[in-house]
Protein backbone atom coordinates (compact mmCIF):
# COMPACT_ATOMS: atom_id res chain seq x y z
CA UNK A 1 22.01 8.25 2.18
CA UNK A 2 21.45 11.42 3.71
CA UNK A 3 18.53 11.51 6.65
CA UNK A 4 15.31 12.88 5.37
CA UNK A 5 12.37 13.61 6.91
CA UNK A 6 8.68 14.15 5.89
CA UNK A 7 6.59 16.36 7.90
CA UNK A 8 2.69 15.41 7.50
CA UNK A 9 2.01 18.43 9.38
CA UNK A 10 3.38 21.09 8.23
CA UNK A 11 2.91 20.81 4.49
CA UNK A 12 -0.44 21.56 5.41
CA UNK A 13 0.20 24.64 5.45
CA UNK A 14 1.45 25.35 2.14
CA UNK A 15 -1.34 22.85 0.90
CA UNK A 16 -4.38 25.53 0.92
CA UNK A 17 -2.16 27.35 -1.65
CA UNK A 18 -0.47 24.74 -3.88
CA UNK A 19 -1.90 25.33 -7.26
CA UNK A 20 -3.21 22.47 -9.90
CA UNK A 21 -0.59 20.74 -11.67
CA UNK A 22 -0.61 22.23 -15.63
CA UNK A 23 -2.48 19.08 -17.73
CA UNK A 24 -3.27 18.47 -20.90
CA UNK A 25 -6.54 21.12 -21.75
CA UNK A 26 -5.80 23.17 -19.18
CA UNK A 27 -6.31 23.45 -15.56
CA UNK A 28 -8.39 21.80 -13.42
CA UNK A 29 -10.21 23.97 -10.38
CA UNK A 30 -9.00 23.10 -6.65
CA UNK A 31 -11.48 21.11 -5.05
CA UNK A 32 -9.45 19.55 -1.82
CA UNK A 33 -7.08 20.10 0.06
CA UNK A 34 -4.78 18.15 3.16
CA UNK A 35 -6.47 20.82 5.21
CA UNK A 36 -9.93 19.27 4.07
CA UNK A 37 -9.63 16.11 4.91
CA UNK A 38 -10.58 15.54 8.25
CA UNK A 39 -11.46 11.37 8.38
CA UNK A 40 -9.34 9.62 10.60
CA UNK A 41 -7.71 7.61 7.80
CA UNK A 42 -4.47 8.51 6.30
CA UNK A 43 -5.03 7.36 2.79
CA UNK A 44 -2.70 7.51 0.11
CA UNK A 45 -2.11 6.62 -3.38
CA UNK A 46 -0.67 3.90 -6.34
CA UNK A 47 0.37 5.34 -9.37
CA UNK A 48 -2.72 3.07 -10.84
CA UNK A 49 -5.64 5.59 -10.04
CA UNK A 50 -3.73 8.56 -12.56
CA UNK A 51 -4.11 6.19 -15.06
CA UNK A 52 -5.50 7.91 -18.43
CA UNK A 53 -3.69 11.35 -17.39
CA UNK A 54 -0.85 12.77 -19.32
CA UNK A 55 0.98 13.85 -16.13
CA UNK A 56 4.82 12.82 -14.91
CA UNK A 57 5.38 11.87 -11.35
CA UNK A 58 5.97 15.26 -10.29
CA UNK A 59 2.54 16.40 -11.84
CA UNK A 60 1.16 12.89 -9.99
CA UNK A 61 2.67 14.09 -6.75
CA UNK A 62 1.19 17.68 -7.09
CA UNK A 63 -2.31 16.02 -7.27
CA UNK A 64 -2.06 13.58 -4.71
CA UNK A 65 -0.85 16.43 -2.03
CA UNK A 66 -3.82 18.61 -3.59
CA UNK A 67 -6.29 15.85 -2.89
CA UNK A 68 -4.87 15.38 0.58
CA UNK A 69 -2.86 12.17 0.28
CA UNK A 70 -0.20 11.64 2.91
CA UNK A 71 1.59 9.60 0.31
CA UNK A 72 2.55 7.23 -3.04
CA UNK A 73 2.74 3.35 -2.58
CA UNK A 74 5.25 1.04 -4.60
CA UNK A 75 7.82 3.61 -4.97
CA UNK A 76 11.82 3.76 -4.49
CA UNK A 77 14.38 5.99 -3.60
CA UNK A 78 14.80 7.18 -7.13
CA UNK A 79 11.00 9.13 -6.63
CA UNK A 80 11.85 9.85 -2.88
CA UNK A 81 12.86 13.63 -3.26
CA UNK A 82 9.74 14.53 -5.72
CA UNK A 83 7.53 13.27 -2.85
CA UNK A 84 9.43 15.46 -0.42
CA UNK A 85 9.16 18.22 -2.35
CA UNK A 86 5.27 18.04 -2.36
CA UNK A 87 5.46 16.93 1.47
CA UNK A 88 4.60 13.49 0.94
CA UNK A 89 6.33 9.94 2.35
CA UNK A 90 6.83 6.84 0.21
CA UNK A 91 4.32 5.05 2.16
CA UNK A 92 5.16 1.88 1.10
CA UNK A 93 8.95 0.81 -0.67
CA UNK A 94 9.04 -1.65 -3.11
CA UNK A 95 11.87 -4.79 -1.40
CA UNK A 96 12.83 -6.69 -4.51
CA UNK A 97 10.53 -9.65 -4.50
CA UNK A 98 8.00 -10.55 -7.20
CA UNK A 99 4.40 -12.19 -7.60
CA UNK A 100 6.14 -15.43 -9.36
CA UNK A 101 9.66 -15.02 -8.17
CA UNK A 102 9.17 -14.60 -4.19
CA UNK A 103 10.35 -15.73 -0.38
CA UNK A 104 8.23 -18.63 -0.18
CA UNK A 105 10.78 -20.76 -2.04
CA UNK A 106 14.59 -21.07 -0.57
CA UNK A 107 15.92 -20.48 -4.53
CA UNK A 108 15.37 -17.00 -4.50
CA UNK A 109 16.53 -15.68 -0.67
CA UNK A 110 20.29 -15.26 -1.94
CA UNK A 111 19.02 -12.65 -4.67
CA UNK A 112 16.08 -10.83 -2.58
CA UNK A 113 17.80 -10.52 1.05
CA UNK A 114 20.18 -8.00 -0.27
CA UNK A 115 17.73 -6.38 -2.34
CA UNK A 116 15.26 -5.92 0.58
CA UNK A 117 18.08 -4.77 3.29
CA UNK A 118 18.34 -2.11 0.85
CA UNK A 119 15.25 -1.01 1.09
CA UNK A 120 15.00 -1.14 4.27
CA UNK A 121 17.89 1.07 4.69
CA UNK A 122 16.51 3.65 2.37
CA UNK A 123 13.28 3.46 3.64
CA UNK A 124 14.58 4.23 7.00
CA UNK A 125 16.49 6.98 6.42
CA UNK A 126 13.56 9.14 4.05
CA UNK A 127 11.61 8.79 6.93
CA UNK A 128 9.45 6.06 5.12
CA UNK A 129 7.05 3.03 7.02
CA UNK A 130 6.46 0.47 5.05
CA UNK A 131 8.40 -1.85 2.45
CA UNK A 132 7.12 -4.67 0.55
CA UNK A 133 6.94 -8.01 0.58
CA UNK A 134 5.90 -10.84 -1.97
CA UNK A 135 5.13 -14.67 -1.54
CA UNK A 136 5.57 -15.75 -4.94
CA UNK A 137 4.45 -18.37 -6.61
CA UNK A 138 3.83 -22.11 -5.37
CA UNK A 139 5.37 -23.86 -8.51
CA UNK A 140 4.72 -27.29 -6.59
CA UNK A 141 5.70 -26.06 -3.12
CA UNK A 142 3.29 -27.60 -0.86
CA UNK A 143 1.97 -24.66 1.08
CA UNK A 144 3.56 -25.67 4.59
CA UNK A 145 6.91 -25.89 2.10
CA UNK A 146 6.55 -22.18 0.81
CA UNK A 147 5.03 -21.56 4.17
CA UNK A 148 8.09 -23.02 6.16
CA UNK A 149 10.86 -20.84 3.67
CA UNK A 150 8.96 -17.57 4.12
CA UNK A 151 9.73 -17.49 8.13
CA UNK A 152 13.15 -18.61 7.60
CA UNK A 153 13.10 -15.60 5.02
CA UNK A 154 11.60 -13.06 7.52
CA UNK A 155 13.65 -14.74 10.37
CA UNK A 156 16.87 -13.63 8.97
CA UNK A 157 15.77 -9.93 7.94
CA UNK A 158 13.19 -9.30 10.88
CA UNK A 159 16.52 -7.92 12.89
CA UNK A 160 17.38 -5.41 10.16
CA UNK A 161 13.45 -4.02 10.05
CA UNK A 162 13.20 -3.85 13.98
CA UNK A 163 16.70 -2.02 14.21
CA UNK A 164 15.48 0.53 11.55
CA UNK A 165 11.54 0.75 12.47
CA UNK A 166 10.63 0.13 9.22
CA UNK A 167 7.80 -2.48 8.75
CA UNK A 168 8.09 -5.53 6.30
CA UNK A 169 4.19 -5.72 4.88
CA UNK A 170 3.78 -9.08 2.65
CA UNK A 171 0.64 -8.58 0.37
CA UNK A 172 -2.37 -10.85 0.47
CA UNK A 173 -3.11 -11.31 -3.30
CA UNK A 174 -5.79 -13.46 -5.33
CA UNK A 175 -4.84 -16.57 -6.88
CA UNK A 176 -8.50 -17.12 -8.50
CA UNK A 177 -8.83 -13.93 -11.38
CA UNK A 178 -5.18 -12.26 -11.35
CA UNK A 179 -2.24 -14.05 -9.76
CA UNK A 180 -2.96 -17.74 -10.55
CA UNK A 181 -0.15 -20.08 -8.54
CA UNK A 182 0.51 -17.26 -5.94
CA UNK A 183 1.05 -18.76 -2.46
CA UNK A 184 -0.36 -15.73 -0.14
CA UNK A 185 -3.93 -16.13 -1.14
CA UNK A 186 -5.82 -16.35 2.22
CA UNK A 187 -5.25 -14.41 5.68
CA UNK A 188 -4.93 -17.06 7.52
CA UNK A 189 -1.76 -18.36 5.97
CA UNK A 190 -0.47 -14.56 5.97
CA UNK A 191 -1.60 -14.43 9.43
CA UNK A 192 0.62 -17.58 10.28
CA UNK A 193 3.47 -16.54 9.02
CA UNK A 194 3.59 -13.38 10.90
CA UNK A 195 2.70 -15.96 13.99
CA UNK A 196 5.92 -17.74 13.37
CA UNK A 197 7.98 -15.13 12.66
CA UNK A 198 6.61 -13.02 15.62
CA UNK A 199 8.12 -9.74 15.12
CA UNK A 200 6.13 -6.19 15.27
CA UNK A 201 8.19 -5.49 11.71
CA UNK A 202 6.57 -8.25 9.69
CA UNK A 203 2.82 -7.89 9.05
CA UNK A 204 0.59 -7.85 5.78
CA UNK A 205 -0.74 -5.94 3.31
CA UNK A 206 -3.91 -6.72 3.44
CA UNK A 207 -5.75 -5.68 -0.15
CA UNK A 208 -9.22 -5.89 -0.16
CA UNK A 209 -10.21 -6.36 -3.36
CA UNK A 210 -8.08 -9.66 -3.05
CA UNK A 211 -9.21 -10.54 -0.13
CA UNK A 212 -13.30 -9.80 -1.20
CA UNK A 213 -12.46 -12.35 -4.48
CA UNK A 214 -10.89 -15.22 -2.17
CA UNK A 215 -12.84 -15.08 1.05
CA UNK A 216 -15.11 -12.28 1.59
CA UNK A 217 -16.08 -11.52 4.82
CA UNK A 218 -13.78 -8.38 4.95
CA UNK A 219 -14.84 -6.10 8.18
CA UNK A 220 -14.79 -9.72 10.33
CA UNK A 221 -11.93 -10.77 8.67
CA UNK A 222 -9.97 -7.43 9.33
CA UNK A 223 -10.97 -7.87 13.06
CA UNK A 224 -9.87 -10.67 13.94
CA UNK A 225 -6.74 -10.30 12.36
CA UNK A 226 -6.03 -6.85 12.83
CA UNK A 227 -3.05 -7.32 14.90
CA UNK A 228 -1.12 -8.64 11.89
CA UNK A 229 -2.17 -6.03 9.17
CA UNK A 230 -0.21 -2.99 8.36
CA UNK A 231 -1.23 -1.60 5.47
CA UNK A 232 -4.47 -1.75 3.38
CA UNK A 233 -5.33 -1.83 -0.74
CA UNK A 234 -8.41 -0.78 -2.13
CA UNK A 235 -10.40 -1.50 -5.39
CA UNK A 236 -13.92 -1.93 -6.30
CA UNK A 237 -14.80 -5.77 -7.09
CA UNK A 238 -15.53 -6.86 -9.81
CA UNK A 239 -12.87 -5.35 -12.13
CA UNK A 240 -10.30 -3.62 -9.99
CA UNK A 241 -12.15 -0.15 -10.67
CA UNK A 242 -13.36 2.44 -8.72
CA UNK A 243 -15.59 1.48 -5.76
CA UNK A 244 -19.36 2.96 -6.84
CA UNK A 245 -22.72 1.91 -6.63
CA UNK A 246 -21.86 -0.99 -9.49
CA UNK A 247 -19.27 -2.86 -6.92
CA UNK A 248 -20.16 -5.09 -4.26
CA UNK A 249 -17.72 -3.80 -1.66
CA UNK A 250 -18.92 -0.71 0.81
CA UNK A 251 -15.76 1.34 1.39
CA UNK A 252 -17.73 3.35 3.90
CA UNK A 253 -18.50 0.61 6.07
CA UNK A 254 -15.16 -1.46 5.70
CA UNK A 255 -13.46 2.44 5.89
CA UNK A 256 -15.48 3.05 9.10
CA UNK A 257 -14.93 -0.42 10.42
CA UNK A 258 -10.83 -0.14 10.42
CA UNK A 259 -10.85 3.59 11.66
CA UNK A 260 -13.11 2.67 14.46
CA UNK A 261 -9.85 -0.20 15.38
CA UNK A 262 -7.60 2.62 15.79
CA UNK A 263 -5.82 2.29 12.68
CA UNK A 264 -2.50 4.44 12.74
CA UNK A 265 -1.47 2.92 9.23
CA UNK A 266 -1.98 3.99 5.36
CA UNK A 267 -4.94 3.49 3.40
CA UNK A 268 -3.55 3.10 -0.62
CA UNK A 269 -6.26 3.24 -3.25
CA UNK A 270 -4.86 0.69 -6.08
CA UNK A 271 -7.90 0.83 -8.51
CA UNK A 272 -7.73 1.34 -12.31
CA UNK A 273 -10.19 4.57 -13.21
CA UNK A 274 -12.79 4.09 -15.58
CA UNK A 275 -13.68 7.65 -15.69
CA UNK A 276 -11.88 11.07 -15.21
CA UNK A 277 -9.24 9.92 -13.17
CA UNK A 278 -9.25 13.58 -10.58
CA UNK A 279 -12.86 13.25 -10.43
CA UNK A 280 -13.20 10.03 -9.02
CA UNK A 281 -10.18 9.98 -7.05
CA UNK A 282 -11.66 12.74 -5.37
CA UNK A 283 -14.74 10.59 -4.98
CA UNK A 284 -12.97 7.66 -3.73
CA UNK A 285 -11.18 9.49 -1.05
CA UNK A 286 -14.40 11.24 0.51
CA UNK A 287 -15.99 7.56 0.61
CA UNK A 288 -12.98 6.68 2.90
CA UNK A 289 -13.24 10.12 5.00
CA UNK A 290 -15.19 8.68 7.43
């Protein structure tokens, strides 16, 4: 694959000028910019918080670059020139595992290692961070069992990550409401995986509205294990919304709490919109400007 590379700097420039992307009704005015968004976060998008607009990736990526997004989560190298084009990175690559089928069982390693070598490769040569990483489900693995498989998992790719720079980020989901079975429910098993496996290249993606539905205690949480986390999730709880004054999560505070860490990682908003989807997208992003 040819080397690519996306600038977060300079697109700024062409930012304060980028026109709205044509939707259904008409245009909407410009109400951000890159330029504009001065927090210390670099936050960035899933495909999720568009939901309800009649708008292709390219009118997706348009909006996100307008809004000042650095980038699009859960993406592959099929959408990796439309994000160049509106100077954005895939900021995190999906690797081939799922939710159910996973690393945490031996069964599925033969199928997923090539799969997420792959994307590791074409992560690392667009210039992109991150690339996924899922557990899977327990299906009567004991958790040291699933546990024990992950490492030897990670153990065998971990080379192939650190040789590239690209980080493997294996996401902290909920068992209890949406993923019933799945094995990487809690940070502290997360957390001893990456332990075991002790490579800079293997963290989590730690999603907070998972996290706020298994343990709570986010801002303590994400401190004590901030060494292991490199990426974040957000969405309002309950319902995997937006994040307003009817959720019982403060995005300000846990926003301010990871900035004030020295964060140097992405920020993806992963909520479903229950109202105009620009609107409070633009909402959601101020809350996290902090």
């Amino acid at each position: 694959m040819k080397t690519t590379s996306f600038p977060s700097i300079g697109r700024r420039n062409f930012l304060g000028t980028l026109g709205v992307a044509a939707l259904a009704g008409g245009a909407l005015p410009l109400t951000a910019s890159a330029e504009s968004r001065k927090g210390r976060l670099k936050q960035a998008l899933c495909r999720g918080v568009f939901k309800g607009l009649k708008i292709d990736f390219d009118g997706q990526c348009a909006e996100a670059a307008r809004l000042g997004a650095y980038g699009i989560d859960l993406v592959g190298p099929a959408e990796f020139e439309t994000l160049k084009k509106h100077g954005l990175i895939a900021t995190m690559v999906s690797g081939g595992s799922g939710i159910k089928k996973g690393i945490n069982d031996k069964a599925n390693h033969a199928e997923i290692d090539p799969k997420m070598r792959e994307a590791i490769n074409a992560a690392s040569a667009a210039g992109a961070p991150n690339v996924i990483a899922l557990a899977g489900d327990r299906q009567g693995l004991t958790d040291e069992q699933g546990l024990e498989n992950t490492v030897t998992f990670f153990n065998n790719i971990k080379g192939l990550a650190e040789e590239k720079n690209v980080t493997i980020c294996m996401e902290l989901l909920n068992s209890k409401v949406n993923h019933p079975g799945y094995m990487c429910d809690h940070t502290s098993w997360g957390v001893e995986v990456c332990k075991r496996v002790n490579s800079p290249r293997v963290k989590l993606l730690y999603d907070i509205y998972h996290m706020q539905i298994m343990e709570g205690d986010i801002i303590r949480t994400i401190k004590a294990n901030f060494q292991y986390i490199g990426h974040f999730h957000t969405a309002g709880n309950p319902g995997r919304n937006e994040f307003d004054d009817t959720q019982e999560l403060n995005y300000v505070g846990i926003a301010k709490a990871i900035a004030d860490l020295g964060y140097q990682g992405y920020i993806a908003h992963e909520y479903t919109p229950t109202k105009e989807p620009l609107e409070t997208l633009e909402k959601m992003m101020r809350l996290c400007e902090v």
